[in-house]
PDB file of N, CA and C in Angstrom:
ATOM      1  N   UNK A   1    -123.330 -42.812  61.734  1.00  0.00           N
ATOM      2  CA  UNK A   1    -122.343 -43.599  61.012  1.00  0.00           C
ATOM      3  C   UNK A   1    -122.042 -42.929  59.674  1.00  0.00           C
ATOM      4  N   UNK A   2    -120.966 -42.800  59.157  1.00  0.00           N
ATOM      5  CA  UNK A   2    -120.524 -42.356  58.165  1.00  0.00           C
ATOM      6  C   UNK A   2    -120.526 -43.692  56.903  1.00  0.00           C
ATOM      7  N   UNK A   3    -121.070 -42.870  56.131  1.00  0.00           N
ATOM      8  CA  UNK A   3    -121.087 -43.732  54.874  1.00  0.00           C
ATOM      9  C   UNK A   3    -119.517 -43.766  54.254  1.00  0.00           C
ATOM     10  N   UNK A   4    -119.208 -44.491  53.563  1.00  0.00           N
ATOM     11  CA  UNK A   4    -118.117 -44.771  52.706  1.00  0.00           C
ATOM     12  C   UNK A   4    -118.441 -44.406  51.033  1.00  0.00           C
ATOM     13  N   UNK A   5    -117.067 -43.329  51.090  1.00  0.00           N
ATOM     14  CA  UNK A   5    -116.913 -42.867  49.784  1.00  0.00           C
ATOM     15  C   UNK A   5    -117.369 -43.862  48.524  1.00  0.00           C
ATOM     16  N   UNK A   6    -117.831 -44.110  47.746  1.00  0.00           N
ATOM     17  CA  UNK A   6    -117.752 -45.296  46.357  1.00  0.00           C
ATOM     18  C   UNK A   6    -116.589 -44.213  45.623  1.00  0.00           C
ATOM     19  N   UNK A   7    -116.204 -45.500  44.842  1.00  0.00           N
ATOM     20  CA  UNK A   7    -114.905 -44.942  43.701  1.00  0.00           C
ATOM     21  C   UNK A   7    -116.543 -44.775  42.164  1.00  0.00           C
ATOM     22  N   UNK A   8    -115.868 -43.790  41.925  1.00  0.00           N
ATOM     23  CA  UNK A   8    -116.440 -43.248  40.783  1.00  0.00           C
ATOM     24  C   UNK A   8    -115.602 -43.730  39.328  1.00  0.00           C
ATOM     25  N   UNK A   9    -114.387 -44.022  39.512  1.00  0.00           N
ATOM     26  CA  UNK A   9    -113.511 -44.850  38.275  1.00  0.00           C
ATOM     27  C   UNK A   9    -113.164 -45.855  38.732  1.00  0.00           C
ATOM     28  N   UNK A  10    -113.357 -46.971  38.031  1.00  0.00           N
ATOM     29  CA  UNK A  10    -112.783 -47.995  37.714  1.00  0.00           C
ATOM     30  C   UNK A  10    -111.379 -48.326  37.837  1.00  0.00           C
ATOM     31  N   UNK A  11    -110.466 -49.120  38.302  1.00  0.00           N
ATOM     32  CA  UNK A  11    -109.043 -49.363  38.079  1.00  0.00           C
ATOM     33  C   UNK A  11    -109.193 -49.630  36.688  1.00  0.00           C
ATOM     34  N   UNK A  12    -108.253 -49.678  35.461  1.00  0.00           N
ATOM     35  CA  UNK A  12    -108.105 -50.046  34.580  1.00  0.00           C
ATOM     36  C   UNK A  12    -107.456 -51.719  34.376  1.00  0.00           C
ATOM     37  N   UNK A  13    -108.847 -52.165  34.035  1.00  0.00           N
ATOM     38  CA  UNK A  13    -108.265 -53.529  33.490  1.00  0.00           C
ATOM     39  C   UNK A  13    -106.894 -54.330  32.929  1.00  0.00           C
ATOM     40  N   UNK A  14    -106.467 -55.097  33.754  1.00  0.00           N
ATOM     41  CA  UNK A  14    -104.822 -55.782  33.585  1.00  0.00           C
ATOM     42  C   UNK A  14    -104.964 -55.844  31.997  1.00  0.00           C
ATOM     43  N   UNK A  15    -103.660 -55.356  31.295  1.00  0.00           N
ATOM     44  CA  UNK A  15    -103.589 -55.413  30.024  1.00  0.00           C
ATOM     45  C   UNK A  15    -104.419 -54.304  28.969  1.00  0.00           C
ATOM     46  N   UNK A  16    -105.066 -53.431  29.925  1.00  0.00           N
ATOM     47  CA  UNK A  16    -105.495 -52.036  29.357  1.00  0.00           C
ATOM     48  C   UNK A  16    -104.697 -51.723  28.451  1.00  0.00           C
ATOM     49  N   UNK A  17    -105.110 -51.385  27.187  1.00  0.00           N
ATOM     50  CA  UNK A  17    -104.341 -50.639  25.860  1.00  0.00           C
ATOM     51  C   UNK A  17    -103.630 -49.498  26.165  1.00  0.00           C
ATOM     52  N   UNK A  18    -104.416 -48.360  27.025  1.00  0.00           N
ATOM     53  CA  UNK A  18    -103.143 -47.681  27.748  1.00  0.00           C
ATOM     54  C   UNK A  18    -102.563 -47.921  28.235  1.00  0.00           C
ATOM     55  N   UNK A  19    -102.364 -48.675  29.058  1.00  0.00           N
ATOM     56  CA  UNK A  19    -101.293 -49.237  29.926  1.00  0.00           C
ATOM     57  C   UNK A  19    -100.239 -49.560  29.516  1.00  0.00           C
ATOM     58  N   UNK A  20    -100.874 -50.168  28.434  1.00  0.00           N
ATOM     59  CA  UNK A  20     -99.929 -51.240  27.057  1.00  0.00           C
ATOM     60  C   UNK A  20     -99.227 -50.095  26.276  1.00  0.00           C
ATOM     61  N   UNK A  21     -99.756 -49.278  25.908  1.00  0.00           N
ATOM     62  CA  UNK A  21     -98.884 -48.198  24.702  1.00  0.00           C
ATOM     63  C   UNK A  21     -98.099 -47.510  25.959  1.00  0.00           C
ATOM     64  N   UNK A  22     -98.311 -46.555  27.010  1.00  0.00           N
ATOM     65  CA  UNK A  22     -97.173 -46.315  28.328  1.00  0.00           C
ATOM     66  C   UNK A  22     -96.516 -46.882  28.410  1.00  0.00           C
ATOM     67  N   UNK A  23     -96.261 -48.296  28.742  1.00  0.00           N
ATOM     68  CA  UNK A  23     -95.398 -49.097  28.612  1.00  0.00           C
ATOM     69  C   UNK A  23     -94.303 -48.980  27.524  1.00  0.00           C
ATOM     70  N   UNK A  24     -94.415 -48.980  26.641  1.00  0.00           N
ATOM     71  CA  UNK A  24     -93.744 -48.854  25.636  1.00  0.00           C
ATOM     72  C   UNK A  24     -93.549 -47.619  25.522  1.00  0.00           C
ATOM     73  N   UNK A  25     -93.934 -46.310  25.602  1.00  0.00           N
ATOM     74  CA  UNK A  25     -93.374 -45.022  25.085  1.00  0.00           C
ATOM     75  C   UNK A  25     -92.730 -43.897  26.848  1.00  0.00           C
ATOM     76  N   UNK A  26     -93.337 -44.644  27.616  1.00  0.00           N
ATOM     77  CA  UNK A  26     -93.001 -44.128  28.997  1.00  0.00           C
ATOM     78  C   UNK A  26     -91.861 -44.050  29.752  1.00  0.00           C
ATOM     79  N   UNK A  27     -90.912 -44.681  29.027  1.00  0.00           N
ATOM     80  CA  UNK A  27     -89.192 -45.116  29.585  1.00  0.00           C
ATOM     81  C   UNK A  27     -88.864 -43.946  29.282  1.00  0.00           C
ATOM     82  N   UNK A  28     -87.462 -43.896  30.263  1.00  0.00           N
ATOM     83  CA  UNK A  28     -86.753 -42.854  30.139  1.00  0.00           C
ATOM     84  C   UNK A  28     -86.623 -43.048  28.958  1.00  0.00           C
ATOM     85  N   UNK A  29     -86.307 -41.526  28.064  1.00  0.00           N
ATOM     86  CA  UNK A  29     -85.321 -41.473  27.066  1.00  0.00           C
ATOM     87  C   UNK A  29     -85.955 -42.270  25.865  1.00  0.00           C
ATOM     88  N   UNK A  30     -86.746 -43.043  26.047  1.00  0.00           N
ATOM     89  CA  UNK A  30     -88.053 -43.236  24.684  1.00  0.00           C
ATOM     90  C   UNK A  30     -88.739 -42.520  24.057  1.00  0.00           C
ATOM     91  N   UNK A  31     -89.282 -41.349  24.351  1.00  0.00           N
ATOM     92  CA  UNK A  31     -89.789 -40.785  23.244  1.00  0.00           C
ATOM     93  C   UNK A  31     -88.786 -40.407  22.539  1.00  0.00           C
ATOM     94  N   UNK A  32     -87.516 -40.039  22.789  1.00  0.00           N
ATOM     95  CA  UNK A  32     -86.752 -39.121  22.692  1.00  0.00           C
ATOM     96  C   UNK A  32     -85.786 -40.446  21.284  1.00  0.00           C
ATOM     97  N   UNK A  33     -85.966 -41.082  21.700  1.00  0.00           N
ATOM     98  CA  UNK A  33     -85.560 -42.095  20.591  1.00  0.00           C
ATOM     99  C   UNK A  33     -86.760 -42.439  19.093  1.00  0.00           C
ATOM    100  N   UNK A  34     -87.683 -42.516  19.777  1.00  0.00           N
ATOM    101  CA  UNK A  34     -89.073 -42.334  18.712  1.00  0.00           C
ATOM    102  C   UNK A  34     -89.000 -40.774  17.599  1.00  0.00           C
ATOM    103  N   UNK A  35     -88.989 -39.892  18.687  1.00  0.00           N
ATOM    104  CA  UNK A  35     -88.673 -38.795  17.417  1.00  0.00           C
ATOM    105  C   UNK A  35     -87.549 -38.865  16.600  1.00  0.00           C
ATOM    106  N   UNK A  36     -86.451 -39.020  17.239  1.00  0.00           N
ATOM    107  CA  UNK A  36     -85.475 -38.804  16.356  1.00  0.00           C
ATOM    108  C   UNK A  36     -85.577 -39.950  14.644  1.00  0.00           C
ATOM    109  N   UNK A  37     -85.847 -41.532  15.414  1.00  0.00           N
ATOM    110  CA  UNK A  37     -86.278 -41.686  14.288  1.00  0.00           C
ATOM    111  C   UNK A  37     -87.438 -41.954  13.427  1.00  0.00           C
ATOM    112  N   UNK A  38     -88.268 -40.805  13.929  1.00  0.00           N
ATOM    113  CA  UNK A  38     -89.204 -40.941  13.188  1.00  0.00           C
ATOM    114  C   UNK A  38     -89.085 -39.642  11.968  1.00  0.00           C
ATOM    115  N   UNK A  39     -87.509 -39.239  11.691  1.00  0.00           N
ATOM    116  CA  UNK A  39     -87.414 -38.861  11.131  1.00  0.00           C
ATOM    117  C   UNK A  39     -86.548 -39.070  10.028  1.00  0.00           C
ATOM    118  N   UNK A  40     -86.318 -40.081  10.152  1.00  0.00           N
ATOM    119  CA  UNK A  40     -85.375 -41.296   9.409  1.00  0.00           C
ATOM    120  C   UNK A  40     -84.346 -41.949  10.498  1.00  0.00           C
ATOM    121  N   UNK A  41     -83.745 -43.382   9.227  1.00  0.00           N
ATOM    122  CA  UNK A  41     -83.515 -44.376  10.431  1.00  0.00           C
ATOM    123  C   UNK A  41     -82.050 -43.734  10.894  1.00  0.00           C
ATOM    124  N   UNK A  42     -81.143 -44.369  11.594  1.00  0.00           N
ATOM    125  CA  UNK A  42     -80.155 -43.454  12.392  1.00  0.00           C
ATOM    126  C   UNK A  42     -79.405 -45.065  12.196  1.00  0.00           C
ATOM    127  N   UNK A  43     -78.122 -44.423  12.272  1.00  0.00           N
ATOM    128  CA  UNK A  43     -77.093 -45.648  13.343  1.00  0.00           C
ATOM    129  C   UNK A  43     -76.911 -44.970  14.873  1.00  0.00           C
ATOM    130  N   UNK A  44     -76.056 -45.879  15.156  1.00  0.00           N
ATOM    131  CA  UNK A  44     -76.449 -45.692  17.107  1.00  0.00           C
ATOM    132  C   UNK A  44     -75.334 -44.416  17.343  1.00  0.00           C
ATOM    133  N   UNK A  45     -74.187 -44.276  16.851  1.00  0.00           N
ATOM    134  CA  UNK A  45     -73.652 -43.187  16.991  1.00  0.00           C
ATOM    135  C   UNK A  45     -74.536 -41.896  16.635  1.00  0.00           C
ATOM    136  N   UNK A  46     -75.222 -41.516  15.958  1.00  0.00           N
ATOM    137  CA  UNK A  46     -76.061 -40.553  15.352  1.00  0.00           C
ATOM    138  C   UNK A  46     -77.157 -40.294  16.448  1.00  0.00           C
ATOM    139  N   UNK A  47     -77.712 -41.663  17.003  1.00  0.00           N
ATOM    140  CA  UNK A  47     -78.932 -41.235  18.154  1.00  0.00           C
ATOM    141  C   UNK A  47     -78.102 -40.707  18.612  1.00  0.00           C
ATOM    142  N   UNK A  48     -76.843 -41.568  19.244  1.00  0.00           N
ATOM    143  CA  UNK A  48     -76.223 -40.674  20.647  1.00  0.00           C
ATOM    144  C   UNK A  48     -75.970 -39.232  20.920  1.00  0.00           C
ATOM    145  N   UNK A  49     -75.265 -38.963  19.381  1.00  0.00           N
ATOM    146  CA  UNK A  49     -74.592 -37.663  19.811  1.00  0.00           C
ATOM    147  C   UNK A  49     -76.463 -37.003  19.406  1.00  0.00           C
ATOM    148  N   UNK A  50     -77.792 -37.312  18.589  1.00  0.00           N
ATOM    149  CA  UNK A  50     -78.817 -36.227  18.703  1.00  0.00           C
ATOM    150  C   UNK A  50     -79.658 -36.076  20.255  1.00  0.00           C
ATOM    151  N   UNK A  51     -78.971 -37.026  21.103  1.00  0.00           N
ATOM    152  CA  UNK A  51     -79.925 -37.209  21.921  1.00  0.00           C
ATOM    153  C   UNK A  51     -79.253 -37.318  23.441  1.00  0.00           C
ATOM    154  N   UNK A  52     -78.567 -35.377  23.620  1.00  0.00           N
ATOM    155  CA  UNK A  52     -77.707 -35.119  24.388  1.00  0.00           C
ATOM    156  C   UNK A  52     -77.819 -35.814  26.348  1.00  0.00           C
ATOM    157  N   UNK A  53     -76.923 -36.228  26.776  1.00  0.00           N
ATOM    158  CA  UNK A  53     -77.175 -36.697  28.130  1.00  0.00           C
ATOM    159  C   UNK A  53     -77.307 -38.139  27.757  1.00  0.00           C
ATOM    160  N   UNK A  54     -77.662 -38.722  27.451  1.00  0.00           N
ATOM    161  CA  UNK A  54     -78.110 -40.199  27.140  1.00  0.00           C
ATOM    162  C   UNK A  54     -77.104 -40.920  27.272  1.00  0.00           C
ATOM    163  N   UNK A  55     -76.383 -41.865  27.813  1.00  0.00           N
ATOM    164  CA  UNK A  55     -75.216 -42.574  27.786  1.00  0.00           C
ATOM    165  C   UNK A  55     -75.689 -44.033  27.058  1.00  0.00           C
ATOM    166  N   UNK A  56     -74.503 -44.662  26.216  1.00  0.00           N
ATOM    167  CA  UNK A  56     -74.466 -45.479  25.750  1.00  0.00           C
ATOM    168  C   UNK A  56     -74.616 -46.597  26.090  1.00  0.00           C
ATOM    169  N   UNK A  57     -75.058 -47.219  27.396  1.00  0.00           N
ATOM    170  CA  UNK A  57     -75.215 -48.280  27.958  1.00  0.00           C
ATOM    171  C   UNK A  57     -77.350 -47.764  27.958  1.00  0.00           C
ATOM    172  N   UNK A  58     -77.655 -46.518  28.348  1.00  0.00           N
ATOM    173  CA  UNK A  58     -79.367 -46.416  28.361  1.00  0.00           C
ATOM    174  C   UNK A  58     -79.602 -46.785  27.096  1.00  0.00           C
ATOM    175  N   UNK A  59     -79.097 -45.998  26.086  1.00  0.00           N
ATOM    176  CA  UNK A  59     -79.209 -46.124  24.630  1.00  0.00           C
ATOM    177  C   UNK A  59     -79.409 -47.508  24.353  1.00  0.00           C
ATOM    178  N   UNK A  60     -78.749 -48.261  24.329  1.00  0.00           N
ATOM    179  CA  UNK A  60     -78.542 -49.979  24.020  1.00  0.00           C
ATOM    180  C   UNK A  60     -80.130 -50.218  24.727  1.00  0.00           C
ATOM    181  N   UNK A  61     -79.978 -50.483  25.784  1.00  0.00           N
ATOM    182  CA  UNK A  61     -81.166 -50.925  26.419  1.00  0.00           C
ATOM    183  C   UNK A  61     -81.944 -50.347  25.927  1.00  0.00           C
ATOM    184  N   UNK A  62     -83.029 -49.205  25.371  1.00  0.00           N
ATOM    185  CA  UNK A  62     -84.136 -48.405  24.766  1.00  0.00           C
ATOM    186  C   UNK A  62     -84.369 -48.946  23.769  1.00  0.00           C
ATOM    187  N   UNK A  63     -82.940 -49.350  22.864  1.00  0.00           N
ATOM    188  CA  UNK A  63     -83.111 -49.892  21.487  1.00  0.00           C
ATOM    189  C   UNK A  63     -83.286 -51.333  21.457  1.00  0.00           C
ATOM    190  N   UNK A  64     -82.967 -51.880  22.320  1.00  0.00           N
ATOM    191  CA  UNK A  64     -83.396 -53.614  22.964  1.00  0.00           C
ATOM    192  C   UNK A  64     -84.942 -53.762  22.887  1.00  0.00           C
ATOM    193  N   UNK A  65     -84.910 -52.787  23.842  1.00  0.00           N
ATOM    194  CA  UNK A  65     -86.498 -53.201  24.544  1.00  0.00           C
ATOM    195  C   UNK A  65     -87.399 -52.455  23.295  1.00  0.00           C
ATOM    196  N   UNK A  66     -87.120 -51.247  22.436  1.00  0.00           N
ATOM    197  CA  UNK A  66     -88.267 -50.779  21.317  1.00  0.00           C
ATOM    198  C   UNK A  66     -88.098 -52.044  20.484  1.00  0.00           C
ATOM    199  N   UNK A  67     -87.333 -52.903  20.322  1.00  0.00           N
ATOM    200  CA  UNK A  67     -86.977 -53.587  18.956  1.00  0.00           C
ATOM    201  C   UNK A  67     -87.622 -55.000  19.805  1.00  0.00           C
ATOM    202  N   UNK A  68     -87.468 -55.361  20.879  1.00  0.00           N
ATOM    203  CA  UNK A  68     -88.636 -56.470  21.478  1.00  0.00           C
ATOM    204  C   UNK A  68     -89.911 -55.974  21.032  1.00  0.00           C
ATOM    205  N   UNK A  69     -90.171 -54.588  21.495  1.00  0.00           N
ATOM    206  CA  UNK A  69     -91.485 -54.838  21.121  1.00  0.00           C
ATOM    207  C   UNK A  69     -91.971 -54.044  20.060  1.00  0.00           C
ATOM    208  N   UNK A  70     -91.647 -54.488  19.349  1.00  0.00           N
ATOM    209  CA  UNK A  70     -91.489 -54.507  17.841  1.00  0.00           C
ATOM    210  C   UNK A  70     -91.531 -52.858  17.293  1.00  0.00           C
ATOM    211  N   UNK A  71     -91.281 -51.607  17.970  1.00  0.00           N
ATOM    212  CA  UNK A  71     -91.271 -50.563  17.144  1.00  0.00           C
ATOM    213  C   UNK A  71     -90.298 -50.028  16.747  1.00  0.00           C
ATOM    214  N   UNK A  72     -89.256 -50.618  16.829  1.00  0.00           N
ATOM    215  CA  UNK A  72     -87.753 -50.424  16.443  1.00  0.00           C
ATOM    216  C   UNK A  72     -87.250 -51.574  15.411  1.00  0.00           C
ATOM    217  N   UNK A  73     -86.716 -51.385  14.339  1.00  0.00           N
ATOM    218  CA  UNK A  73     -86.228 -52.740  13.652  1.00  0.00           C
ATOM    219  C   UNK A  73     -84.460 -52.161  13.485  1.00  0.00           C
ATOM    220  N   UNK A  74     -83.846 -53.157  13.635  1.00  0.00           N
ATOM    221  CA  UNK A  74     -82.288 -53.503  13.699  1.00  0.00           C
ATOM    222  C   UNK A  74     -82.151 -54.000  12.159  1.00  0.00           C
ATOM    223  N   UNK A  75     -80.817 -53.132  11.500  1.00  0.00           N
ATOM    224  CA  UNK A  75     -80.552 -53.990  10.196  1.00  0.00           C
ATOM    225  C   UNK A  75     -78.750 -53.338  10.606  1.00  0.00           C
ATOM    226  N   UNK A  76     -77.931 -54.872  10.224  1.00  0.00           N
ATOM    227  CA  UNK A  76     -77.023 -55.084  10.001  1.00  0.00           C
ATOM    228  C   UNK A  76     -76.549 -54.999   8.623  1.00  0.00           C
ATOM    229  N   UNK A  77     -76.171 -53.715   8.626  1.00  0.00           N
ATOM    230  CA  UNK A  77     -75.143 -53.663   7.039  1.00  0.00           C
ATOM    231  C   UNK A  77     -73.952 -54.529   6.734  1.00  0.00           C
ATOM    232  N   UNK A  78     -73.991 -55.101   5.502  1.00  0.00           N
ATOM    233  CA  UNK A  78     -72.840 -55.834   5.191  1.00  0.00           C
ATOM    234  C   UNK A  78     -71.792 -54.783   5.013  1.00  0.00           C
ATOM    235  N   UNK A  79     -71.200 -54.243   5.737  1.00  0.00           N
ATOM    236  CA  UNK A  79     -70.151 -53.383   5.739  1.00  0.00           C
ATOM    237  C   UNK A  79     -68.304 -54.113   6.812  1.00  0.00           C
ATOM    238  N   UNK A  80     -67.698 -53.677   6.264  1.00  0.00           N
ATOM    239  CA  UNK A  80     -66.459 -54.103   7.013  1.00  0.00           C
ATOM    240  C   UNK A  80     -65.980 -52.742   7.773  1.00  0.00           C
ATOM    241  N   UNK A  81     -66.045 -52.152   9.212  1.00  0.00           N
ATOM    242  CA  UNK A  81     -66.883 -53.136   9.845  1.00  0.00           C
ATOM    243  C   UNK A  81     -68.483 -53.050  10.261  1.00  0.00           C
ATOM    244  N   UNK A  82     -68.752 -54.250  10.551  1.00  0.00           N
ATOM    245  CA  UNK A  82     -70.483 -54.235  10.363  1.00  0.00           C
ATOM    246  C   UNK A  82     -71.108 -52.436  10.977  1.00  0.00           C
ATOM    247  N   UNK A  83     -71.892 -52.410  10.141  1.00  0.00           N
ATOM    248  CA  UNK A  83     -72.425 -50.986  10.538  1.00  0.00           C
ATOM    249  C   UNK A  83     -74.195 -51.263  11.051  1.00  0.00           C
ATOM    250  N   UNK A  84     -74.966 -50.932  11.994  1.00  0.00           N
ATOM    251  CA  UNK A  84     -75.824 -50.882  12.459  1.00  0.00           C
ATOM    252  C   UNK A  84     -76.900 -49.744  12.290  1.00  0.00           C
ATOM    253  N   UNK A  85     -77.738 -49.944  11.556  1.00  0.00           N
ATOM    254  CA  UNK A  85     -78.996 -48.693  11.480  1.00  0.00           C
ATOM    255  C   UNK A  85     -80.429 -49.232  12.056  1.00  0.00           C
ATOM    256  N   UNK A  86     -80.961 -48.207  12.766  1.00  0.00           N
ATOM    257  CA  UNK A  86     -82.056 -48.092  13.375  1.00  0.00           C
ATOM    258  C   UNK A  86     -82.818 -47.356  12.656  1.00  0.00           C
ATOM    259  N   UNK A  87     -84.175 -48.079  12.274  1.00  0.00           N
ATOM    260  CA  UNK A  87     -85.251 -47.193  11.805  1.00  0.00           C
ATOM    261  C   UNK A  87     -86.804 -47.565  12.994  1.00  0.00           C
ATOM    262  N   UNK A  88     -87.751 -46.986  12.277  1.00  0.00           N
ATOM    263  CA  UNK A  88     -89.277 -47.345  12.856  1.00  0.00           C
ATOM    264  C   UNK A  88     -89.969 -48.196  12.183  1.00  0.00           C
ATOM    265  N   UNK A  89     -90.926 -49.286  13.016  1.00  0.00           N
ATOM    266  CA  UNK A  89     -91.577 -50.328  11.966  1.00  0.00           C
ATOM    267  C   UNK A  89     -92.798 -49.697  11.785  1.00  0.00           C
ATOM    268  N   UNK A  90     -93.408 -49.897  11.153  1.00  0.00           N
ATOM    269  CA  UNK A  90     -94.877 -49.462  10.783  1.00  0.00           C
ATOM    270  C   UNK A  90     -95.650 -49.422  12.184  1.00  0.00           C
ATOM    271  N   UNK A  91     -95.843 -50.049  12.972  1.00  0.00           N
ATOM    272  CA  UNK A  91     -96.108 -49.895  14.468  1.00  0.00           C
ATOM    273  C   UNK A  91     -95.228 -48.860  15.769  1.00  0.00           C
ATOM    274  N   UNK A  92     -94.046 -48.268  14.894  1.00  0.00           N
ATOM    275  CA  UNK A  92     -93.129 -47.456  15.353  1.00  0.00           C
ATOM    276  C   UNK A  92     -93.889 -46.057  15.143  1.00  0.00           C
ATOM    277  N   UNK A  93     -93.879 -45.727  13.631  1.00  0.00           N
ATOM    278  CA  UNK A  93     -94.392 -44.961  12.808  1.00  0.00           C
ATOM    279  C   UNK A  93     -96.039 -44.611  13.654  1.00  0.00           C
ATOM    280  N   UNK A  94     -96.732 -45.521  13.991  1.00  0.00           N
ATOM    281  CA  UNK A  94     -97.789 -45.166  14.427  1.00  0.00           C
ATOM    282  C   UNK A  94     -97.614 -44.230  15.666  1.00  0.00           C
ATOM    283  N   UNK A  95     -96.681 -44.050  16.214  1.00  0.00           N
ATOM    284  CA  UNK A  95     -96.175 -43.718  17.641  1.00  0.00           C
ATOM    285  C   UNK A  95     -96.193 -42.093  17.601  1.00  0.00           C
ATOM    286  N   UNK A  96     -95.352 -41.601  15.787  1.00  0.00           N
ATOM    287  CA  UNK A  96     -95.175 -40.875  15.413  1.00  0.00           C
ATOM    288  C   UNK A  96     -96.197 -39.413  16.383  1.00  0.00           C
ATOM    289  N   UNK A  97     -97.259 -39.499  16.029  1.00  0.00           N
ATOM    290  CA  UNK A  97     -98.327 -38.791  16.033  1.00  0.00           C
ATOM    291  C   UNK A  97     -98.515 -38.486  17.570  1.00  0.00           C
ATOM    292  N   UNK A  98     -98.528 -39.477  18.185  1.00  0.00           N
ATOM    293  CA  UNK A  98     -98.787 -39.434  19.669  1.00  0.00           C
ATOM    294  C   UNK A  98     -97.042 -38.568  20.570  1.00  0.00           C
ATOM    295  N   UNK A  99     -95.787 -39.141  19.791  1.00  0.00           N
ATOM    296  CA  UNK A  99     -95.022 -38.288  20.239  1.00  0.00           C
ATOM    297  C   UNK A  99     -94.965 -36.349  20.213  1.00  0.00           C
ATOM    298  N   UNK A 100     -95.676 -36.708  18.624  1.00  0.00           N
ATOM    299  CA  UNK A 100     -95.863 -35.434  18.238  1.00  0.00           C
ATOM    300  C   UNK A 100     -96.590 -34.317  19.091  1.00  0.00           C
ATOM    301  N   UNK A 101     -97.746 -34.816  19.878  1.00  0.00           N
ATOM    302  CA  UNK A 101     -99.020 -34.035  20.902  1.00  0.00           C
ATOM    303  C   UNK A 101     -98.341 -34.027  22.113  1.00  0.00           C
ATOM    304  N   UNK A 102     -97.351 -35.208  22.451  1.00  0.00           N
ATOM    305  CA  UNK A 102     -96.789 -35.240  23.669  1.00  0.00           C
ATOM    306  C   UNK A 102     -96.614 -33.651  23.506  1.00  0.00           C
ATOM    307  N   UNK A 103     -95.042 -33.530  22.580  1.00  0.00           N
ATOM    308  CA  UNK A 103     -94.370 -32.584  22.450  1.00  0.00           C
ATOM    309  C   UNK A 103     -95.298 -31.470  22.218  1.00  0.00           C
ATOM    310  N   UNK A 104     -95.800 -31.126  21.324  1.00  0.00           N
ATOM    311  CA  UNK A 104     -97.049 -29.911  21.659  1.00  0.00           C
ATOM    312  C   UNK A 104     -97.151 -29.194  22.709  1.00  0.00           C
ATOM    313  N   UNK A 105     -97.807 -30.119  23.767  1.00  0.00           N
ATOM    314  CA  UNK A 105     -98.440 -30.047  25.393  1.00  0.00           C
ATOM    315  C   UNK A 105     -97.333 -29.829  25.657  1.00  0.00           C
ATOM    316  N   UNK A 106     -96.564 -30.028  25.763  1.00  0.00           N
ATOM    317  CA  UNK A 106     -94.901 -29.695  26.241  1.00  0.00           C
ATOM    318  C   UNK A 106     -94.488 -28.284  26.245  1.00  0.00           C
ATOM    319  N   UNK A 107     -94.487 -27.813  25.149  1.00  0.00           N
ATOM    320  CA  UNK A 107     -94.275 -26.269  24.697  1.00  0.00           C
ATOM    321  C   UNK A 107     -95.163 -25.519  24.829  1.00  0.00           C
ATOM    322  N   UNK A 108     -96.608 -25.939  25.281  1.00  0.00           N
ATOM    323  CA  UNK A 108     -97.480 -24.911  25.909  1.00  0.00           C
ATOM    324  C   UNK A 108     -97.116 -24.538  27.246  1.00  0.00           C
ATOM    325  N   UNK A 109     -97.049 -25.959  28.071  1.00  0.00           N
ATOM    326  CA  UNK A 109     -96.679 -25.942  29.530  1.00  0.00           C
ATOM    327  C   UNK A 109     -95.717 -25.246  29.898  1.00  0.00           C
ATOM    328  N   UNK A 110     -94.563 -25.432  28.954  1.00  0.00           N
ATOM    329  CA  UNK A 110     -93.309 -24.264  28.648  1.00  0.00           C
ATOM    330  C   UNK A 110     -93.621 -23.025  29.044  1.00  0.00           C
ATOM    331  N   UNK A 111     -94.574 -22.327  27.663  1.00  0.00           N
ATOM    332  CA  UNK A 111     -94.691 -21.285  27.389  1.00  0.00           C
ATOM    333  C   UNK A 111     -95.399 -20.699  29.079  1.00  0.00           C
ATOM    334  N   UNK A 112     -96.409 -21.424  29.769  1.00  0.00           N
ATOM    335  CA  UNK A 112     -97.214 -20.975  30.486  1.00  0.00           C
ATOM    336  C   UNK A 112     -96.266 -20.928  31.667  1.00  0.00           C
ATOM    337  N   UNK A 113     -95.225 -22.135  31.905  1.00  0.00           N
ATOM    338  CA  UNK A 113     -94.213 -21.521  33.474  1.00  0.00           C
ATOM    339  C   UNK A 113     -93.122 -20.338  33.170  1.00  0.00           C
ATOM    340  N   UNK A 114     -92.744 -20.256  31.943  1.00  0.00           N
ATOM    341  CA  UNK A 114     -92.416 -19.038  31.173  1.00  0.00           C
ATOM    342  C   UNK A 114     -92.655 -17.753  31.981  1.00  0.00           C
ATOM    343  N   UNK A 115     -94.264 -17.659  31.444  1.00  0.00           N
ATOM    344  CA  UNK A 115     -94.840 -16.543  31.773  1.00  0.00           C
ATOM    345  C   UNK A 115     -95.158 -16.198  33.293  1.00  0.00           C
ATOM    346  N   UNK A 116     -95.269 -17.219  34.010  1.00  0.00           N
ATOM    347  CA  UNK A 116     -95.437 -17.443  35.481  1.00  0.00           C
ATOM    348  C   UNK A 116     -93.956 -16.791  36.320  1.00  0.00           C
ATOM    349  N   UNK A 117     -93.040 -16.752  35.765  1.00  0.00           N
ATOM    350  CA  UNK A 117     -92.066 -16.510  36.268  1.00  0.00           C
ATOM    351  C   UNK A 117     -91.554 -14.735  36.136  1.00  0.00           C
TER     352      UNK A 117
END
C-alpha cells in the first residue's frame, strides 16, 4: 500500500496579511498607479497619458477601488471646472517600498532573459 504524500505547507489562513496586501497591489495596472503617485499626487489626465495602454474606464476603476481601500485619497479642487487630484495616503506611501523591490526583481529578470536570448 502506498502511503499518502502529507502537505508540508499550510494553506494560508482566510484573511492572511498577504493575501490582504495582493489584494490590493495585484490588479491590473495597480502598481503602475502606486508608482506614479508615489511620486507626487497627479490629476487623472496626467496618470493617463504616464501610464501608456491604460484606458480610461480601467483607470477610474483602480482609482475607485485604491481609494476604497484607503491608499488612494480623492481631493476635489474648488476650481471652475472642478479639477480632481490623486495623491497617496500614508498607508499608500507604505506601498511605496514594496513597489519599489517589485520593480528591482523586474529589471534583473529583464536583464537575465536579455542575456538568454
Amino acid at each position: 500500500m502506498v502511503s499518502r504524500r502529507k502537505k508540508t505547507v499550510s494553506e494560508p489562513p482566510d484573511k492572511c496579511p498577504l493575501t490582504e496586501c495582493l489584494s490590493v497591489i495585484g490588479g491590473a495596472w495597480t502598481p503602475n498607479v502606486i508608482w506614479y503617485l508615489s511620486k507626487r499626487a497627479r490629476r487623472f489626465t496626467e496618470l493617463k497619458s504616464d501610464i501608456s495602454g491604460i484606458s480610461a474606464k480601467m483607470l477610474t476603476q483602480r482609482l475607485r477601488r485604491l481609494e476604497m481601500d484607503g491608499v488612494v485619497q480623492r481631493n476635489v479642487m474648488p476650481t471652475s471646472p472642478p479639477t480632481v487630484e490623486y495623491r497617496l495616503t500614508s498607508l499608500g506611501l507604505e506601498l511605496k517600498p514594496v513597489i519599489e523591490a517589485i520593480a528591482g526583481v523586474g529589471h534583473r529578470i529583464k536583464e537575465i532573459r536579455n542575456k538568454q536570448k
